[in-house]
PDB file of N, CA and C in Angstrom:
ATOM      1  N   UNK A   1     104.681  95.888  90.199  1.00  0.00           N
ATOM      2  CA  UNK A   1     104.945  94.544  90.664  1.00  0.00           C
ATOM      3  C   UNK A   1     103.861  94.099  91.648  1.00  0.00           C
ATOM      4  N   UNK A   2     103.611  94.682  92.889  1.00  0.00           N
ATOM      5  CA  UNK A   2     102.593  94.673  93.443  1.00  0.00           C
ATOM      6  C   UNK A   2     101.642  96.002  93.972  1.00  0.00           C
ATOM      7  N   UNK A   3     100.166  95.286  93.411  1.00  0.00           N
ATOM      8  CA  UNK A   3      99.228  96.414  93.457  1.00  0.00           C
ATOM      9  C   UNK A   3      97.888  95.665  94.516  1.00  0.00           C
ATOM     10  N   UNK A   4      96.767  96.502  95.134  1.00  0.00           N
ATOM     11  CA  UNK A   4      96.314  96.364  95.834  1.00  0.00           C
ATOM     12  C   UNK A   4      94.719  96.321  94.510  1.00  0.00           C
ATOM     13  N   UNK A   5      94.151  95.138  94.657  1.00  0.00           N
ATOM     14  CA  UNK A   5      93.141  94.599  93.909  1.00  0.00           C
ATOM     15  C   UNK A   5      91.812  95.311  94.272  1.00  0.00           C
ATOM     16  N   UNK A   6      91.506  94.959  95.617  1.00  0.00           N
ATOM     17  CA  UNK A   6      90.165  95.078  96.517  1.00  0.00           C
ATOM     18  C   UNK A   6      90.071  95.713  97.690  1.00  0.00           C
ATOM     19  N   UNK A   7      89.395  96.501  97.922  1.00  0.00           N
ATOM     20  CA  UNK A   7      89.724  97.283  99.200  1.00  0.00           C
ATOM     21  C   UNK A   7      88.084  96.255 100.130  1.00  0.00           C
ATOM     22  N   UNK A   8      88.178  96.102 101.235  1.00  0.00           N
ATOM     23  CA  UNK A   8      86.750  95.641 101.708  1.00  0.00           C
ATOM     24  C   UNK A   8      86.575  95.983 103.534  1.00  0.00           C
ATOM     25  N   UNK A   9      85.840  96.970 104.003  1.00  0.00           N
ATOM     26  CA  UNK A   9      86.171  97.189 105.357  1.00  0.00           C
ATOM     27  C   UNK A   9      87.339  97.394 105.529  1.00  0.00           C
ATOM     28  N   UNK A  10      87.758  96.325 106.510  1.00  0.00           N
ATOM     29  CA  UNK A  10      89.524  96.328 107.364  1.00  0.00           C
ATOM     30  C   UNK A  10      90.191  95.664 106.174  1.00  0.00           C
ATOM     31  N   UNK A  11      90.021  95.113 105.440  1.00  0.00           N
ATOM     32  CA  UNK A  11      90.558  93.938 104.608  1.00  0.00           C
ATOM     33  C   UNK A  11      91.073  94.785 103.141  1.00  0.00           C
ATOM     34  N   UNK A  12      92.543  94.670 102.628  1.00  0.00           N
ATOM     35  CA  UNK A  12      92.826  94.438 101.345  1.00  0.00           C
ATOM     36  C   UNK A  12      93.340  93.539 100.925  1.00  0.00           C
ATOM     37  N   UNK A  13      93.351  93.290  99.751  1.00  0.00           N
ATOM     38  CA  UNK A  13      94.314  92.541  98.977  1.00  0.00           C
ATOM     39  C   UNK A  13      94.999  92.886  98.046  1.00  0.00           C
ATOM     40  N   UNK A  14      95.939  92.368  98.338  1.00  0.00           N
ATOM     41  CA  UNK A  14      97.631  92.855  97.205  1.00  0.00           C
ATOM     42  C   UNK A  14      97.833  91.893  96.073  1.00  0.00           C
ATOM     43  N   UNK A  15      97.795  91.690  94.890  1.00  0.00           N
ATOM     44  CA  UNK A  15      98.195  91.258  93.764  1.00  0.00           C
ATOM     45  C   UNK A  15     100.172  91.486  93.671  1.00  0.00           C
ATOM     46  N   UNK A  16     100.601  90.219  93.416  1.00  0.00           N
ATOM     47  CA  UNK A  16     101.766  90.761  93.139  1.00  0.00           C
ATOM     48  C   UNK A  16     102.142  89.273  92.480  1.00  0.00           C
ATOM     49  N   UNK A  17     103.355  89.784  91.263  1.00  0.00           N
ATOM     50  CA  UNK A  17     103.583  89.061  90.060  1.00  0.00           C
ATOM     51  C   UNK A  17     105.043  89.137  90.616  1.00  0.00           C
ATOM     52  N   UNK A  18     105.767  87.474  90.442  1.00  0.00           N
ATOM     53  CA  UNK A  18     107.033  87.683  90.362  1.00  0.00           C
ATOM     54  C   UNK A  18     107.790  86.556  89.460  1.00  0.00           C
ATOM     55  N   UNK A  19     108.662  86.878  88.956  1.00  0.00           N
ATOM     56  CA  UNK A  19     109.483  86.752  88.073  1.00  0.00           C
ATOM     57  C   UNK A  19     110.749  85.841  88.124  1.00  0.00           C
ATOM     58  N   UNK A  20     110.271  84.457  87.961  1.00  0.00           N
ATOM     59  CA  UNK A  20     111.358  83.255  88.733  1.00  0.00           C
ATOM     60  C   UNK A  20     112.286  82.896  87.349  1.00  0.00           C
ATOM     61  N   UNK A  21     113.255  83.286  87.203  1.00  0.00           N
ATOM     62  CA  UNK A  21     114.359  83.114  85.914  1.00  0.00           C
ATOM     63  C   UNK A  21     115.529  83.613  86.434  1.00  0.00           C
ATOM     64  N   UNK A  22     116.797  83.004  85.852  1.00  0.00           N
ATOM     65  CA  UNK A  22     117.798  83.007  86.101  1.00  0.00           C
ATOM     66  C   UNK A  22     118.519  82.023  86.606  1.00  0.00           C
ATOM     67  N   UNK A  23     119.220  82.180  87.862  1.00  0.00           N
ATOM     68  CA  UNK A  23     119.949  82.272  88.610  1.00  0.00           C
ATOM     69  C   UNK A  23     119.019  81.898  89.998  1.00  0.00           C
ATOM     70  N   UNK A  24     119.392  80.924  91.115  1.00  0.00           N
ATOM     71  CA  UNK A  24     118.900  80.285  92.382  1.00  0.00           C
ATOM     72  C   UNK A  24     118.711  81.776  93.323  1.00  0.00           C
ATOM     73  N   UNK A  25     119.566  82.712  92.821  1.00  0.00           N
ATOM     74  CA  UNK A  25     119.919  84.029  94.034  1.00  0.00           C
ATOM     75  C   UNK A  25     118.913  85.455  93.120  1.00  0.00           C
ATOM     76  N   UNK A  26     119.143  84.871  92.010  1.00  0.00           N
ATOM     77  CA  UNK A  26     118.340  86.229  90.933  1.00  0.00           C
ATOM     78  C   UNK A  26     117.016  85.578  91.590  1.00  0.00           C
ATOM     79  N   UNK A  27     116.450  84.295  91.419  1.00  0.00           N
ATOM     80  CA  UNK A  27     115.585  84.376  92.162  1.00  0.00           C
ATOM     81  C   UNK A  27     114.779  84.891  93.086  1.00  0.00           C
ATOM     82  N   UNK A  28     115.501  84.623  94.498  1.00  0.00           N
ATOM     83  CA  UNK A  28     115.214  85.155  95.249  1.00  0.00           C
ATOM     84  C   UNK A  28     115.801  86.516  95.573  1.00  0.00           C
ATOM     85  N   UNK A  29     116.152  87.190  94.984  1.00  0.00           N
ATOM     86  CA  UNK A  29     116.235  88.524  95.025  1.00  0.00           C
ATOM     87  C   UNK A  29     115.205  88.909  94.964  1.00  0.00           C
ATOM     88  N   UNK A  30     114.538  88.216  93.107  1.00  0.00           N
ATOM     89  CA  UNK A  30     112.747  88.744  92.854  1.00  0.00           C
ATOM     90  C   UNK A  30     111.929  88.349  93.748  1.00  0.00           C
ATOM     91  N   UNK A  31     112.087  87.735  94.626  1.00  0.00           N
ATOM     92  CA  UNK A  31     111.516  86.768  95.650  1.00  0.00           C
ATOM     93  C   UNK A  31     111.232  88.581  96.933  1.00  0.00           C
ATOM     94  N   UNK A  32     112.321  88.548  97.273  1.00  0.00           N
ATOM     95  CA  UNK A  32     112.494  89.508  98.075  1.00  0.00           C
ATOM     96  C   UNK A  32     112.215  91.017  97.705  1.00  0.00           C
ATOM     97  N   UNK A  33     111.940  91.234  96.455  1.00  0.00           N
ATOM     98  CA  UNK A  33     111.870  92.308  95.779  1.00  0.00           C
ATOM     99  C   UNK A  33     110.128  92.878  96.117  1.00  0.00           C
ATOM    100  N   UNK A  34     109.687  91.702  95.517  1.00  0.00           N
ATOM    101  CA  UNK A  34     108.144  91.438  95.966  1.00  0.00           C
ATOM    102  C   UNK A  34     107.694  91.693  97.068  1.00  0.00           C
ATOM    103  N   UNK A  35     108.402  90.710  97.758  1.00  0.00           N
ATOM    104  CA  UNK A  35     107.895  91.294  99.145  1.00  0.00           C
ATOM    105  C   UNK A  35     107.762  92.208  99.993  1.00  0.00           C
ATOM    106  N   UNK A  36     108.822  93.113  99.245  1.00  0.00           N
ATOM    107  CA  UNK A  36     109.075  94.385  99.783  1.00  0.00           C
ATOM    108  C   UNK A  36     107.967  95.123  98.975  1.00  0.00           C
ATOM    109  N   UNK A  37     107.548  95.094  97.933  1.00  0.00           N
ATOM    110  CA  UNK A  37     106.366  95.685  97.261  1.00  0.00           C
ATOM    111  C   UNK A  37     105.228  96.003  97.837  1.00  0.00           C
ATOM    112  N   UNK A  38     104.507  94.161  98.138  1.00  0.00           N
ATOM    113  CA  UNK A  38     103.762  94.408  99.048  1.00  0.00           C
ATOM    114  C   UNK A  38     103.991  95.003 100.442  1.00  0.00           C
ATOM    115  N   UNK A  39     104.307  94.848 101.242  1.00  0.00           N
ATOM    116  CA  UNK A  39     104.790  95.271 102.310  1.00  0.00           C
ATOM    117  C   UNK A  39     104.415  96.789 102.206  1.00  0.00           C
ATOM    118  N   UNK A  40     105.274  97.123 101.278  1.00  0.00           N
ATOM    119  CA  UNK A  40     104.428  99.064 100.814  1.00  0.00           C
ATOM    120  C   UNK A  40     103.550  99.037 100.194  1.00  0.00           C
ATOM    121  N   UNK A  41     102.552  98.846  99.717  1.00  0.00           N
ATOM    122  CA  UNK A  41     101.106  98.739  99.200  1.00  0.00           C
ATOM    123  C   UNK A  41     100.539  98.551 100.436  1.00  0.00           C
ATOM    124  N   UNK A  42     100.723  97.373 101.121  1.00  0.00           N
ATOM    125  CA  UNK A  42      99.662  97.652 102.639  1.00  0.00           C
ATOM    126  C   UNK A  42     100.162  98.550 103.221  1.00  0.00           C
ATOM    127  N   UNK A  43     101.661  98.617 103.925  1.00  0.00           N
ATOM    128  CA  UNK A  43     101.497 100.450 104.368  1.00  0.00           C
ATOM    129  C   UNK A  43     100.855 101.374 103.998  1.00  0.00           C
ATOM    130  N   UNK A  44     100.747 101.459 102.475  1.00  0.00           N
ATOM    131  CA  UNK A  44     100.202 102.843 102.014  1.00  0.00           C
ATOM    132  C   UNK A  44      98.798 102.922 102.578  1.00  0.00           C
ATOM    133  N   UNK A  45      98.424 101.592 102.040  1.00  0.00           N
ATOM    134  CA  UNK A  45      97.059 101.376 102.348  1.00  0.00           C
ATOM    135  C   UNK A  45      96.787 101.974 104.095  1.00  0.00           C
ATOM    136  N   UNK A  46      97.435 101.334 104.587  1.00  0.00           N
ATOM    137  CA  UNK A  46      97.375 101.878 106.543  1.00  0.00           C
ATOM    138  C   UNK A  46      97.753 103.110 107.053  1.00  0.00           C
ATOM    139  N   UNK A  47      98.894 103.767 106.038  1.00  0.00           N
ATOM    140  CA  UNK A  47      99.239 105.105 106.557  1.00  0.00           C
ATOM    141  C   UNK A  47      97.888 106.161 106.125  1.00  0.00           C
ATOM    142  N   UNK A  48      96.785 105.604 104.982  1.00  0.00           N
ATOM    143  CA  UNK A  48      96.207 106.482 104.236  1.00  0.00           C
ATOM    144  C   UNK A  48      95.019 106.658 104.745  1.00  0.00           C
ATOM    145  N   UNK A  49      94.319 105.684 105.953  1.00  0.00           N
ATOM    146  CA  UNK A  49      93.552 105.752 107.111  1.00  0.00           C
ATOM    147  C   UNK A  49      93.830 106.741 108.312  1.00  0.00           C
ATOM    148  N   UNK A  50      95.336 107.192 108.136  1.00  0.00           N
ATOM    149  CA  UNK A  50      95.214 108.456 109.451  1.00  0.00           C
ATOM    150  C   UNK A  50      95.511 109.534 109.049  1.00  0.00           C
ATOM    151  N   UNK A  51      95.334 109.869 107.213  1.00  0.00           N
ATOM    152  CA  UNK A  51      95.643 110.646 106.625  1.00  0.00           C
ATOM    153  C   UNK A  51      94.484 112.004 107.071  1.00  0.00           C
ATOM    154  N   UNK A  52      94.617 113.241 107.518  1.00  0.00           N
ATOM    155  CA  UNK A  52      93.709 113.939 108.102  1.00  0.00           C
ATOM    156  C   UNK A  52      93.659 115.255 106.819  1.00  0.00           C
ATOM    157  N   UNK A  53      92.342 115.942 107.271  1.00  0.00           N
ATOM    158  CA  UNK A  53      91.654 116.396 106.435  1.00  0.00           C
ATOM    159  C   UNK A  53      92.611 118.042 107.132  1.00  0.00           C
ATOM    160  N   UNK A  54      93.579 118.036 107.716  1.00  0.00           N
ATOM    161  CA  UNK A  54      94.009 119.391 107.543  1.00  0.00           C
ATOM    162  C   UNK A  54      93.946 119.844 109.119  1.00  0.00           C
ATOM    163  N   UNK A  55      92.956 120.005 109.721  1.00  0.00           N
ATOM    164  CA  UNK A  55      92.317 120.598 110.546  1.00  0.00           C
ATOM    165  C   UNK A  55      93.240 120.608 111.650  1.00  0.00           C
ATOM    166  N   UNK A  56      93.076 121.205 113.080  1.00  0.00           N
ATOM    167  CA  UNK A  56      94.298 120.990 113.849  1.00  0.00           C
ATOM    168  C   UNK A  56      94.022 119.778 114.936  1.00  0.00           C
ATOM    169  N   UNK A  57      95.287 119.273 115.427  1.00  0.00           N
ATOM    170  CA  UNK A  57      94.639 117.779 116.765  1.00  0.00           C
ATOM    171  C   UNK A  57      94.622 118.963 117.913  1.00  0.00           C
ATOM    172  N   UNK A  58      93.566 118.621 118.685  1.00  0.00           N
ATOM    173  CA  UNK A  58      93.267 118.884 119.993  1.00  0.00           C
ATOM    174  C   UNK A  58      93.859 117.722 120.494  1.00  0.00           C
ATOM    175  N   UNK A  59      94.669 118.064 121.668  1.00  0.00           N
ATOM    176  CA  UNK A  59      94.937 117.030 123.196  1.00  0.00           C
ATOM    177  C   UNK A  59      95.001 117.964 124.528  1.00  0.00           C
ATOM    178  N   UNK A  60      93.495 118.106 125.207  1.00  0.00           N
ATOM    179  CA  UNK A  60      93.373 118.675 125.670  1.00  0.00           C
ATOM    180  C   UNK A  60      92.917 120.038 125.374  1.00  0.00           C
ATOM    181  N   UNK A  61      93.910 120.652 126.507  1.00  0.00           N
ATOM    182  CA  UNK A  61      93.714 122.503 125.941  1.00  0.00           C
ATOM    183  C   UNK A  61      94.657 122.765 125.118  1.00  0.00           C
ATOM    184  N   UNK A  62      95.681 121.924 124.997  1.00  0.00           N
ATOM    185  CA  UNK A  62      95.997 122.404 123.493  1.00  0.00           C
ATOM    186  C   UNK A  62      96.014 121.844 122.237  1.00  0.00           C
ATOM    187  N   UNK A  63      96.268 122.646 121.523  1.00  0.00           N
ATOM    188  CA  UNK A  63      95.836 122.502 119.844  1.00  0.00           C
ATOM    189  C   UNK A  63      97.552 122.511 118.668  1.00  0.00           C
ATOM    190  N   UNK A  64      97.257 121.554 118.432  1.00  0.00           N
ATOM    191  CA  UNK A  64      98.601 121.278 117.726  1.00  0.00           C
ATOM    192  C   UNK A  64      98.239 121.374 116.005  1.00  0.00           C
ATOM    193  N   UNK A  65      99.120 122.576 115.464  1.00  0.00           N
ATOM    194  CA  UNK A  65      99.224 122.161 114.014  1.00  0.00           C
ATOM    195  C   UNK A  65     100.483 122.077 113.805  1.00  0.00           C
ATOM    196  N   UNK A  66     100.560 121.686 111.932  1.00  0.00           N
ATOM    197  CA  UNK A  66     101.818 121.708 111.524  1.00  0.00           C
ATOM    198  C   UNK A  66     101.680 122.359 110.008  1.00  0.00           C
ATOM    199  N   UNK A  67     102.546 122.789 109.303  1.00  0.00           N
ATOM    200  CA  UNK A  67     102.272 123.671 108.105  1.00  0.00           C
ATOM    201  C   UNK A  67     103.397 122.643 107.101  1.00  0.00           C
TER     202      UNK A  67
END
């Protein structure tokens, strides 16, 4: 439903198709459905920037992993 087109620097863009038939409320259900789509496509997109390569965080003297 919705997908992320272009990635550019800080900037994406989300493509998303929705589906106006029915019913005034089926509507906006698809209305709301969407939006929730995008909404997770740019998260993904933002959570996948602090996605780390493994290694452990230093804060300070100590060293934090997780398994």
């Amino acid at each position: 439903m919705a997908q992320v087109i272009r990635r550019s620097g800080d900037e994406v863009t989300v493509e998303v198709t929705v589906r106006l038939s029915g019913s005034l409320l089926e509507m906006e259900e698809a209305i709301l459905e969407a939006t929730n789509a995008v909404g997770c496509c740019a998260t993904e997109e933002a959570l996948g920037r602090f996605d780390t390569d493994g290694s452990p965080i230093r804060v300070g003297e100590t060293k934090l992993t997780a398994r």
